[in-house]
N, C-alpha and C. Protein backbone atom coordinates (compact mmCIF):
# COMPACT_ATOMS: atom_id res chain seq x y z
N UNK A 1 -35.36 -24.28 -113.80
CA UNK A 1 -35.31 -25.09 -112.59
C UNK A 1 -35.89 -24.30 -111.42
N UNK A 2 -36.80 -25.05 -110.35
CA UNK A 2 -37.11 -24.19 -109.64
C UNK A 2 -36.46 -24.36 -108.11
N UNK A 3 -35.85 -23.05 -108.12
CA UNK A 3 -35.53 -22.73 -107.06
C UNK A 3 -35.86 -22.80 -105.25
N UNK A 4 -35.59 -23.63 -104.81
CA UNK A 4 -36.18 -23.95 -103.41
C UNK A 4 -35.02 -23.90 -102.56
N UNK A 5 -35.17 -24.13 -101.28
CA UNK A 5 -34.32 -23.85 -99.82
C UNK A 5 -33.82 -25.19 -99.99
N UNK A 6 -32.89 -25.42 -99.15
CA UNK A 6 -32.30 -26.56 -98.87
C UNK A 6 -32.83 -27.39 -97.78
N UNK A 7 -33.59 -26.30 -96.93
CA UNK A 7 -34.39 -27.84 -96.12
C UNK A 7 -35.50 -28.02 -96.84
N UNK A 8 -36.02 -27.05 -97.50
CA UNK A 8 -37.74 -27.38 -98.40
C UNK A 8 -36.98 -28.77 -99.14
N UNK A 9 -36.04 -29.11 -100.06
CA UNK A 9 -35.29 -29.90 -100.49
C UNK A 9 -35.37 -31.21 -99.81
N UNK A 10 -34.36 -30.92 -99.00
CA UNK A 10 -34.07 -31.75 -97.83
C UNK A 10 -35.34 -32.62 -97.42
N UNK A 11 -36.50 -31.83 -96.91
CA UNK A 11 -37.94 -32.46 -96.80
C UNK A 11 -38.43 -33.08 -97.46
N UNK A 12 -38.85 -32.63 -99.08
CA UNK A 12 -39.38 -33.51 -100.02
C UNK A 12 -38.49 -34.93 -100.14
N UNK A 13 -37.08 -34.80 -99.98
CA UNK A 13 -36.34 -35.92 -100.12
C UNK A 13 -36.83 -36.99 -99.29
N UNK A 14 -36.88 -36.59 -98.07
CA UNK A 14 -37.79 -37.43 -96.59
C UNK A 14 -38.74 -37.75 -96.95
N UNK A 15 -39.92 -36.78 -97.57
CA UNK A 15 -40.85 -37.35 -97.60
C UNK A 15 -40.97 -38.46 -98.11
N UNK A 16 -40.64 -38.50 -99.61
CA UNK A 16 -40.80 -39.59 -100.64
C UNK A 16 -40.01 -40.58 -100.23
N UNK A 17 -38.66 -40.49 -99.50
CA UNK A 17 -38.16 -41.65 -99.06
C UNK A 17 -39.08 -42.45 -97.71
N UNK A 18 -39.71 -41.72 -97.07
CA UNK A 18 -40.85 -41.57 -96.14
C UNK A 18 -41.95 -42.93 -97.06
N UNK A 19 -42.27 -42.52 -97.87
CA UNK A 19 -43.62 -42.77 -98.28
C UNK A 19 -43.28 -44.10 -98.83
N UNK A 20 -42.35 -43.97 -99.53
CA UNK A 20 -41.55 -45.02 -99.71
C UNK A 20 -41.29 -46.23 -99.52
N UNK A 21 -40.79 -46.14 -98.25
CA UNK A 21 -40.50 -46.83 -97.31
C UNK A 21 -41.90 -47.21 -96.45
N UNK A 22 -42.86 -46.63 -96.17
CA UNK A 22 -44.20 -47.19 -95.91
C UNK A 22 -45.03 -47.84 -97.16
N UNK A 23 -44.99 -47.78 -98.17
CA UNK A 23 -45.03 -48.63 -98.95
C UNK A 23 -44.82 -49.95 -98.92
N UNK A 24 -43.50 -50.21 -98.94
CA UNK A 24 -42.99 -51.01 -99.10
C UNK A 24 -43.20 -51.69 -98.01
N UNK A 25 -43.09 -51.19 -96.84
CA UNK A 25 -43.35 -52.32 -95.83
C UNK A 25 -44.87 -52.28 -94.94
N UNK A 26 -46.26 -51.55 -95.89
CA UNK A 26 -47.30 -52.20 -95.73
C UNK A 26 -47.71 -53.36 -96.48
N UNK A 27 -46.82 -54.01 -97.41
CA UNK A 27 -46.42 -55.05 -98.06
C UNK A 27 -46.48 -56.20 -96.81
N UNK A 28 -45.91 -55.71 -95.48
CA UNK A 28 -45.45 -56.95 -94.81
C UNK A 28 -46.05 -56.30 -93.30
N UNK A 29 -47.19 -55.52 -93.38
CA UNK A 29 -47.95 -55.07 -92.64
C UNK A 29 -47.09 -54.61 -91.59
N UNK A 30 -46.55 -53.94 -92.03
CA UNK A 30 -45.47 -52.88 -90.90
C UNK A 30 -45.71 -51.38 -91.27
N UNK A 31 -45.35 -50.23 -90.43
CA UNK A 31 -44.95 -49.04 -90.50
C UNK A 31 -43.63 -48.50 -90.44
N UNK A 32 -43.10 -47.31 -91.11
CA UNK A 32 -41.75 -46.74 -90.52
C UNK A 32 -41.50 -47.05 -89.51
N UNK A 33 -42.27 -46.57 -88.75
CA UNK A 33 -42.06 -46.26 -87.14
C UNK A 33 -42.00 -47.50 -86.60
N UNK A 34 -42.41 -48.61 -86.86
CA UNK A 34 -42.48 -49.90 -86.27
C UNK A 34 -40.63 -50.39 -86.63
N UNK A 35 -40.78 -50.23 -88.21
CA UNK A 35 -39.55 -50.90 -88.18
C UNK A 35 -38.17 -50.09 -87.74
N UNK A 36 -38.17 -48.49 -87.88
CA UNK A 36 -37.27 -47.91 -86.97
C UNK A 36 -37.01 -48.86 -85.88
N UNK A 37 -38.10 -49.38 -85.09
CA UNK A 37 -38.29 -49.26 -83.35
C UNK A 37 -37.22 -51.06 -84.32
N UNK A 38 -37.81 -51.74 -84.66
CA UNK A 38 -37.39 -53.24 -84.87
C UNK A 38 -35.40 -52.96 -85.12
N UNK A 39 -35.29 -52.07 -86.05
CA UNK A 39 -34.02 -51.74 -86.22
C UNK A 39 -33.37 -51.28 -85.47
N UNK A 40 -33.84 -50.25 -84.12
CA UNK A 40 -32.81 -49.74 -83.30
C UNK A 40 -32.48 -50.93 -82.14
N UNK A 41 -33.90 -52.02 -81.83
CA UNK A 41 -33.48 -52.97 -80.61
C UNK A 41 -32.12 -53.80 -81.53
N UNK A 42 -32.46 -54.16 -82.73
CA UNK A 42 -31.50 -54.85 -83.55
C UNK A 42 -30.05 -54.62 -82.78
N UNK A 43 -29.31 -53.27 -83.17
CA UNK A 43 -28.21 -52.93 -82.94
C UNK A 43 -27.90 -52.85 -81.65
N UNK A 44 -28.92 -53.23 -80.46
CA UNK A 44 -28.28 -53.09 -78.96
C UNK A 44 -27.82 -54.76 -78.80
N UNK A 45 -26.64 -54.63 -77.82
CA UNK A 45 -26.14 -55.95 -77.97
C UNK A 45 -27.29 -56.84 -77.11
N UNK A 46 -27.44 -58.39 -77.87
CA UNK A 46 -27.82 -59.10 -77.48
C UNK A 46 -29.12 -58.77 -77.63
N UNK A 47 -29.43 -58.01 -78.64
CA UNK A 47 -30.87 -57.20 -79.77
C UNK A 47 -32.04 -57.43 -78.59
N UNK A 48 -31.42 -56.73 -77.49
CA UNK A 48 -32.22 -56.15 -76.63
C UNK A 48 -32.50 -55.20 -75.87
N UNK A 49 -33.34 -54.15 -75.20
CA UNK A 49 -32.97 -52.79 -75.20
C UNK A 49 -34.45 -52.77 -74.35
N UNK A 50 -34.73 -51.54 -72.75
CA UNK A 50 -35.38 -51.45 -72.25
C UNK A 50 -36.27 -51.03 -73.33
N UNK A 51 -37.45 -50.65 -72.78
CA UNK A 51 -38.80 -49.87 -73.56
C UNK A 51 -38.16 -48.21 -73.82
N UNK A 52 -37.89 -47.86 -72.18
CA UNK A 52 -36.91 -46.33 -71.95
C UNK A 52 -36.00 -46.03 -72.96
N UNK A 53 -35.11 -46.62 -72.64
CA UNK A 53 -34.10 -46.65 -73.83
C UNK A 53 -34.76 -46.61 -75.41
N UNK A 54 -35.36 -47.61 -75.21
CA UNK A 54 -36.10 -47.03 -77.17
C UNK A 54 -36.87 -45.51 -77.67
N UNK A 55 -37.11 -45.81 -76.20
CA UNK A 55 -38.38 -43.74 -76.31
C UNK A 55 -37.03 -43.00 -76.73
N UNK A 56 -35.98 -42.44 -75.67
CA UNK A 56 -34.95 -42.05 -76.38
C UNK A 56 -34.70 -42.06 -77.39
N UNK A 57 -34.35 -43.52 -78.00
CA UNK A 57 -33.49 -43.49 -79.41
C UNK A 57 -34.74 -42.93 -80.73
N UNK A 58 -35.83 -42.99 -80.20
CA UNK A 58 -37.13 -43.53 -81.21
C UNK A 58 -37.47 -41.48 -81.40
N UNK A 59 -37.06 -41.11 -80.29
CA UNK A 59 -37.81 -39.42 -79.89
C UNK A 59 -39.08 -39.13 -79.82
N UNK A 60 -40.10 -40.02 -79.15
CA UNK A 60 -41.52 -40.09 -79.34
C UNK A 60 -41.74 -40.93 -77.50
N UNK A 61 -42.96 -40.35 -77.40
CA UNK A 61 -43.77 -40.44 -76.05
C UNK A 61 -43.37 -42.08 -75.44
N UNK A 62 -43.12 -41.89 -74.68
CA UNK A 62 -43.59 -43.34 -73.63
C UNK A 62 -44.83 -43.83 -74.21
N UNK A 63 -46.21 -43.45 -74.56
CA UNK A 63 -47.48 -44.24 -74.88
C UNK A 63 -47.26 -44.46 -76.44
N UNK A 64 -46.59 -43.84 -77.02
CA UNK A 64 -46.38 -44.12 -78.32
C UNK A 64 -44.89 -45.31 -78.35
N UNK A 65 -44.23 -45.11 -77.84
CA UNK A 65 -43.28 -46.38 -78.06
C UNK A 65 -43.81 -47.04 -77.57
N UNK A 66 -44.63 -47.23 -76.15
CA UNK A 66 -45.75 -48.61 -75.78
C UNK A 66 -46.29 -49.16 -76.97
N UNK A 67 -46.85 -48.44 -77.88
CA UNK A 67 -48.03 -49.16 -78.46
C UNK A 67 -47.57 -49.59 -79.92
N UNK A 68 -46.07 -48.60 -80.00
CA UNK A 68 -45.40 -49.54 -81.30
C UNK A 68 -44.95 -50.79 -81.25
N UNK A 69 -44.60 -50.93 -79.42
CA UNK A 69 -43.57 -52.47 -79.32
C UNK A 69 -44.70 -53.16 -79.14
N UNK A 70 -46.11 -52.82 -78.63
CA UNK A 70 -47.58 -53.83 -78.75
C UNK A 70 -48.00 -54.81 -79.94
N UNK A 71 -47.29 -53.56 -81.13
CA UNK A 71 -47.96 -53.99 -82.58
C UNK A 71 -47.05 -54.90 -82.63
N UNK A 72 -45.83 -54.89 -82.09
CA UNK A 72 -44.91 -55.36 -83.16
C UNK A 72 -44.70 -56.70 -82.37
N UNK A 73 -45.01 -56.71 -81.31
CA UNK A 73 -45.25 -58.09 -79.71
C UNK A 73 -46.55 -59.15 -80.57
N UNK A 74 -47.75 -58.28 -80.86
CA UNK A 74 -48.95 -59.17 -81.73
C UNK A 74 -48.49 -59.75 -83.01
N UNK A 75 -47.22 -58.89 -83.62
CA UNK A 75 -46.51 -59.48 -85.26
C UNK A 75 -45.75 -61.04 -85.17
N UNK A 76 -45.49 -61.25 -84.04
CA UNK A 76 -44.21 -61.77 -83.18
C UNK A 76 -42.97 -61.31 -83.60
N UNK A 77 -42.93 -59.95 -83.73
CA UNK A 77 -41.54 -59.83 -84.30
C UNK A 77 -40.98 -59.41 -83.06
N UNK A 78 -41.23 -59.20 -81.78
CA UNK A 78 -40.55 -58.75 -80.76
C UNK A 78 -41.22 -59.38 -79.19
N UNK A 79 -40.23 -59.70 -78.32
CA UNK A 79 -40.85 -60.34 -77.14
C UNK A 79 -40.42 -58.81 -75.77
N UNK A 80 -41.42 -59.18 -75.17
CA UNK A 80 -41.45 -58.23 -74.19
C UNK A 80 -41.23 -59.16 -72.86
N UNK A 81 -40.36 -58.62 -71.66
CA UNK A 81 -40.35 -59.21 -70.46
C UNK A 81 -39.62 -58.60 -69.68
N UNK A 82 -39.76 -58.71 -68.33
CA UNK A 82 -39.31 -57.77 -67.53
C UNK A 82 -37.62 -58.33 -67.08
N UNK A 83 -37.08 -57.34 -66.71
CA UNK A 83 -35.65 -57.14 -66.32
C UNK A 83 -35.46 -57.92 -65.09
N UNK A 84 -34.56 -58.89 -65.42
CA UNK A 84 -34.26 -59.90 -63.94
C UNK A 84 -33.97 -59.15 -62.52
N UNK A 85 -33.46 -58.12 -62.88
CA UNK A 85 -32.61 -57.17 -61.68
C UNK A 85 -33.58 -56.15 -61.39
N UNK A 86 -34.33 -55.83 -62.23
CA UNK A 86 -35.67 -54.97 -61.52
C UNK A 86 -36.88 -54.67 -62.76
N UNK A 87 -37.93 -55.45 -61.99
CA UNK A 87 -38.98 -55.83 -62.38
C UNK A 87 -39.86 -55.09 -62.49
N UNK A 88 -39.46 -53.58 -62.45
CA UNK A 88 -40.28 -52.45 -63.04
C UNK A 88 -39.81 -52.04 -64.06
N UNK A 89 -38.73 -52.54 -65.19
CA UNK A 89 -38.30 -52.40 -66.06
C UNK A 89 -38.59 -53.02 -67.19
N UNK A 90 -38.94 -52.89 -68.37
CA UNK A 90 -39.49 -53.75 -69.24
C UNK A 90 -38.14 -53.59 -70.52
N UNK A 91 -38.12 -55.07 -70.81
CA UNK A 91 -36.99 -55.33 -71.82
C UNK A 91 -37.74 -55.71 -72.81
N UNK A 92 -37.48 -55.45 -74.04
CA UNK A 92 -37.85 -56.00 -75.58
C UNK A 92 -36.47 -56.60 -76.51
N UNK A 93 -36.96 -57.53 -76.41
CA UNK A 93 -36.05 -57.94 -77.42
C UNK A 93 -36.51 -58.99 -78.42
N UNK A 94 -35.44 -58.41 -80.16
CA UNK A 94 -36.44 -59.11 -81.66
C UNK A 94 -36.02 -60.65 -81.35
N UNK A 95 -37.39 -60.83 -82.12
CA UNK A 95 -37.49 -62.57 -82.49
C UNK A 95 -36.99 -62.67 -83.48
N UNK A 96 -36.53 -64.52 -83.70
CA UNK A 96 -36.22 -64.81 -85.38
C UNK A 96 -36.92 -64.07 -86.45
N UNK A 97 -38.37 -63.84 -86.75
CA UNK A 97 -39.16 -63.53 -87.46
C UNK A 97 -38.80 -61.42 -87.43
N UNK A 98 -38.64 -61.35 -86.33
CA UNK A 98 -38.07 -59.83 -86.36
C UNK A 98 -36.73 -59.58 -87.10
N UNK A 99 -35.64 -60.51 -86.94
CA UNK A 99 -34.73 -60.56 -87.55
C UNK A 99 -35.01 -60.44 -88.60
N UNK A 100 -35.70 -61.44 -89.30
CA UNK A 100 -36.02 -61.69 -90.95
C UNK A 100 -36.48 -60.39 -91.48
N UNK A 101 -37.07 -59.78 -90.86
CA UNK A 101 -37.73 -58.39 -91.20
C UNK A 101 -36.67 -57.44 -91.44
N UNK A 102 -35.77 -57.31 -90.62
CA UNK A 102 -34.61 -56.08 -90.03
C UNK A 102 -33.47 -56.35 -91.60
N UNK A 103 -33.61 -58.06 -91.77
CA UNK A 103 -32.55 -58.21 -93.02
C UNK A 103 -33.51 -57.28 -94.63
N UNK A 104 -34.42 -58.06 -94.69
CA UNK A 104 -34.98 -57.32 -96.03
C UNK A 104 -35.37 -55.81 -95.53
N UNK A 105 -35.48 -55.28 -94.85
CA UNK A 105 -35.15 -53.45 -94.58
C UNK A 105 -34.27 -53.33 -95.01
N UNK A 106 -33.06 -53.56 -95.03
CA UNK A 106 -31.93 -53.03 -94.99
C UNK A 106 -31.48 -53.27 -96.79
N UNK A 107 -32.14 -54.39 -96.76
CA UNK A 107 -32.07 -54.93 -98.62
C UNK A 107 -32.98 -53.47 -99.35
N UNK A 108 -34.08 -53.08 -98.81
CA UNK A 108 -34.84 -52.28 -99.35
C UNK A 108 -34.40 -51.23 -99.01
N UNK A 109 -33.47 -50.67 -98.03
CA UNK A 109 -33.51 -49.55 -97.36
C UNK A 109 -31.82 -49.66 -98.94
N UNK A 110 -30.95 -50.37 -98.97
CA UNK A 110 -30.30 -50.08 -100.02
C UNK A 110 -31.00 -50.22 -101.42
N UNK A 111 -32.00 -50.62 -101.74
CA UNK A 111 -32.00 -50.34 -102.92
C UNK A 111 -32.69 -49.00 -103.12
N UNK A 112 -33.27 -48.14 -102.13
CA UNK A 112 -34.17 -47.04 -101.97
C UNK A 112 -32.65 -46.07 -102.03
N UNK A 113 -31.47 -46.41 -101.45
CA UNK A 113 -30.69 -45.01 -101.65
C UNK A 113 -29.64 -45.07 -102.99
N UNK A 114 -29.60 -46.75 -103.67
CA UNK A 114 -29.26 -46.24 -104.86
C UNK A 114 -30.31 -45.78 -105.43
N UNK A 115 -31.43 -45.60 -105.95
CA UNK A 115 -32.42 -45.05 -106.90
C UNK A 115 -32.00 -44.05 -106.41
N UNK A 116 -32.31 -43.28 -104.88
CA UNK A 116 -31.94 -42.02 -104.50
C UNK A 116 -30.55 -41.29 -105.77
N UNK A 117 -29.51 -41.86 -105.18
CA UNK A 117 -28.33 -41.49 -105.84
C UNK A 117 -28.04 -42.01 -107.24
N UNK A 118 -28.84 -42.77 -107.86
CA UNK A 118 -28.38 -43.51 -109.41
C UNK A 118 -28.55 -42.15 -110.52
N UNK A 119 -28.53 -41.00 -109.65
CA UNK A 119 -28.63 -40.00 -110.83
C UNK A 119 -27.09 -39.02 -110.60
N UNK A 120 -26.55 -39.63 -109.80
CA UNK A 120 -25.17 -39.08 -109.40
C UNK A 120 -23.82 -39.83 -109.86
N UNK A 121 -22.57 -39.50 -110.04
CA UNK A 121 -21.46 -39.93 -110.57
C UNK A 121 -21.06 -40.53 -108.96
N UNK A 122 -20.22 -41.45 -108.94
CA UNK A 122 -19.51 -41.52 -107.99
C UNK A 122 -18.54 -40.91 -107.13
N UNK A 123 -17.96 -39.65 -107.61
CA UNK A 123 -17.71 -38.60 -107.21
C UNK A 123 -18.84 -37.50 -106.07
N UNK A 124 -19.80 -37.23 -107.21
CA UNK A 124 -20.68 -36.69 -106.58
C UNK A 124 -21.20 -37.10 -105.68
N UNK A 125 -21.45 -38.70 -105.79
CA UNK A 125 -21.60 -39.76 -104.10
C UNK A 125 -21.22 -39.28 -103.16
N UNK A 126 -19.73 -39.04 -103.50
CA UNK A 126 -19.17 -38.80 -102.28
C UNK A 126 -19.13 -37.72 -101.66
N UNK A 127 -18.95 -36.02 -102.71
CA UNK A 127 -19.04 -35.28 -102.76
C UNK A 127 -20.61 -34.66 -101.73
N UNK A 128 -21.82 -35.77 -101.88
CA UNK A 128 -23.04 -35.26 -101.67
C UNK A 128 -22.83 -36.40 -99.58
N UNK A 129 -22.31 -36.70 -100.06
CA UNK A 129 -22.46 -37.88 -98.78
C UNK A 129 -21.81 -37.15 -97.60
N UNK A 130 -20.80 -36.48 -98.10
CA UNK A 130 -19.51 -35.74 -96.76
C UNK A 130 -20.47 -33.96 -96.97
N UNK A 131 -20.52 -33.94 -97.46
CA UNK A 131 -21.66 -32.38 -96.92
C UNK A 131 -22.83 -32.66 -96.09
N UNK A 132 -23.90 -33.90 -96.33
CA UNK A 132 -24.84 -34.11 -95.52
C UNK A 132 -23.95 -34.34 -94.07
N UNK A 133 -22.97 -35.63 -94.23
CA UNK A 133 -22.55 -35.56 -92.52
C UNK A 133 -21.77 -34.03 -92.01
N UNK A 134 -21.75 -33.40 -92.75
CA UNK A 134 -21.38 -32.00 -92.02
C UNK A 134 -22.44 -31.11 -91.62
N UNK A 135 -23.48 -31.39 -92.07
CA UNK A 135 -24.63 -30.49 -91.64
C UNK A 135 -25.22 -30.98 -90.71
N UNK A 136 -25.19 -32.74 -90.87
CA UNK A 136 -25.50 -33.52 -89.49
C UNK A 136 -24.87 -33.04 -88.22
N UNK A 137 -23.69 -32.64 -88.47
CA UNK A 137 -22.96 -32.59 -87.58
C UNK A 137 -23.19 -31.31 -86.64
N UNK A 138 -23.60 -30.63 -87.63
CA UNK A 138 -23.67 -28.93 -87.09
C UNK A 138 -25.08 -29.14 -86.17
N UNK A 139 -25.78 -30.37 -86.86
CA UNK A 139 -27.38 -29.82 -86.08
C UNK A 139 -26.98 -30.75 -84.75
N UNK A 140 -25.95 -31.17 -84.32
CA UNK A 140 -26.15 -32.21 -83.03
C UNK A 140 -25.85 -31.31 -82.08
C-alpha cells in the first residue's frame, strides 16, 4: 500500500469528488462553482442573499462571484435585483428552475458520498465522519 500524507489523501479525495461532480453537472451545463453559488443562496431565508454576502460564503473575488451569478441569471436559474432599502445593493435570489437544479445536486451530491463510503462498515461511517468534523474543527 502506498503510503501518503493525510492531506495528499484528503486532496485526491476532493479532487475526484471535484471532477465528479463537474461531470455530472456539465450534463446540465453547470459548474461546481455555479452550483455551490445556486446552493448557498438556497439556504438563506427566503433563498435570497446579497451578491456580498455570497463572495463571503463562496471565498472568491467580487468579479468572480459577478460573473458566476451572470451565468447562472442567462440559465434562469437565478434573478438579480436591487435591494428596496438601498439600491446600491444587489440581491440574487433562485428561480423555480434553480430550485429544480439545487434538488437533483443534492440527489447526486448523495449518491457521490455513498460510492465515497460504500467501501466502509457502518461503524467505520461513523468512526470516519466524527474525525473529519474534528479536524474541521481545528482548521476554523
Amino acid at each position: 500500500m502506498d503510503d501518503k500524507s493525510c492531506g495528499a489523501l484528503i486532496k485526491q479525495i476532493n479532487s475526484a469528488l471535484e471532477r465528479d461532480a463537474n461531470n455530472a453537472l456539465r450534463k446540465r451545463g453547470l459548474t461546481f462553482a455555479q452550483m455551490s453559488a445556486l446552493l448557498a443562496i438556497r439556504g438563506f431565508p427566503g433563498q435570497r442573499i446579497s451578491l456580498k454576502e455570497l463572495e463571503k460564503i463562496l471565498h472568491v473575488a467580487q468579479s468572480t462571484t459577478a460573473g458566476i451569478i451572470n451565468r447562472l441569471e442567462q440559465k434562469g436559474l437565478v434573478a438579480g435585483f436591487g435591494d428596496p432599502a438601498d439600491k446600491r445593493i444587489k440581491l440574487i435570489q433562485i428561480t423555480p428552475l434553480g430550485e429544480e437544479y439545487c434538488c437533483n445536486a443534492e440527489q447526486n451530491m448523495h449518491e457521490a458520498e455513498e460510492h465515497l463510503l460504500s467501501g466502509l462498515t457502518e461503524t467505520e461511517r461513523s468512526i470516519f465522519n466524527s474525525l473529519l468534523q474534528k479536524v474541521s474543527i481545528t482548521l476554523k
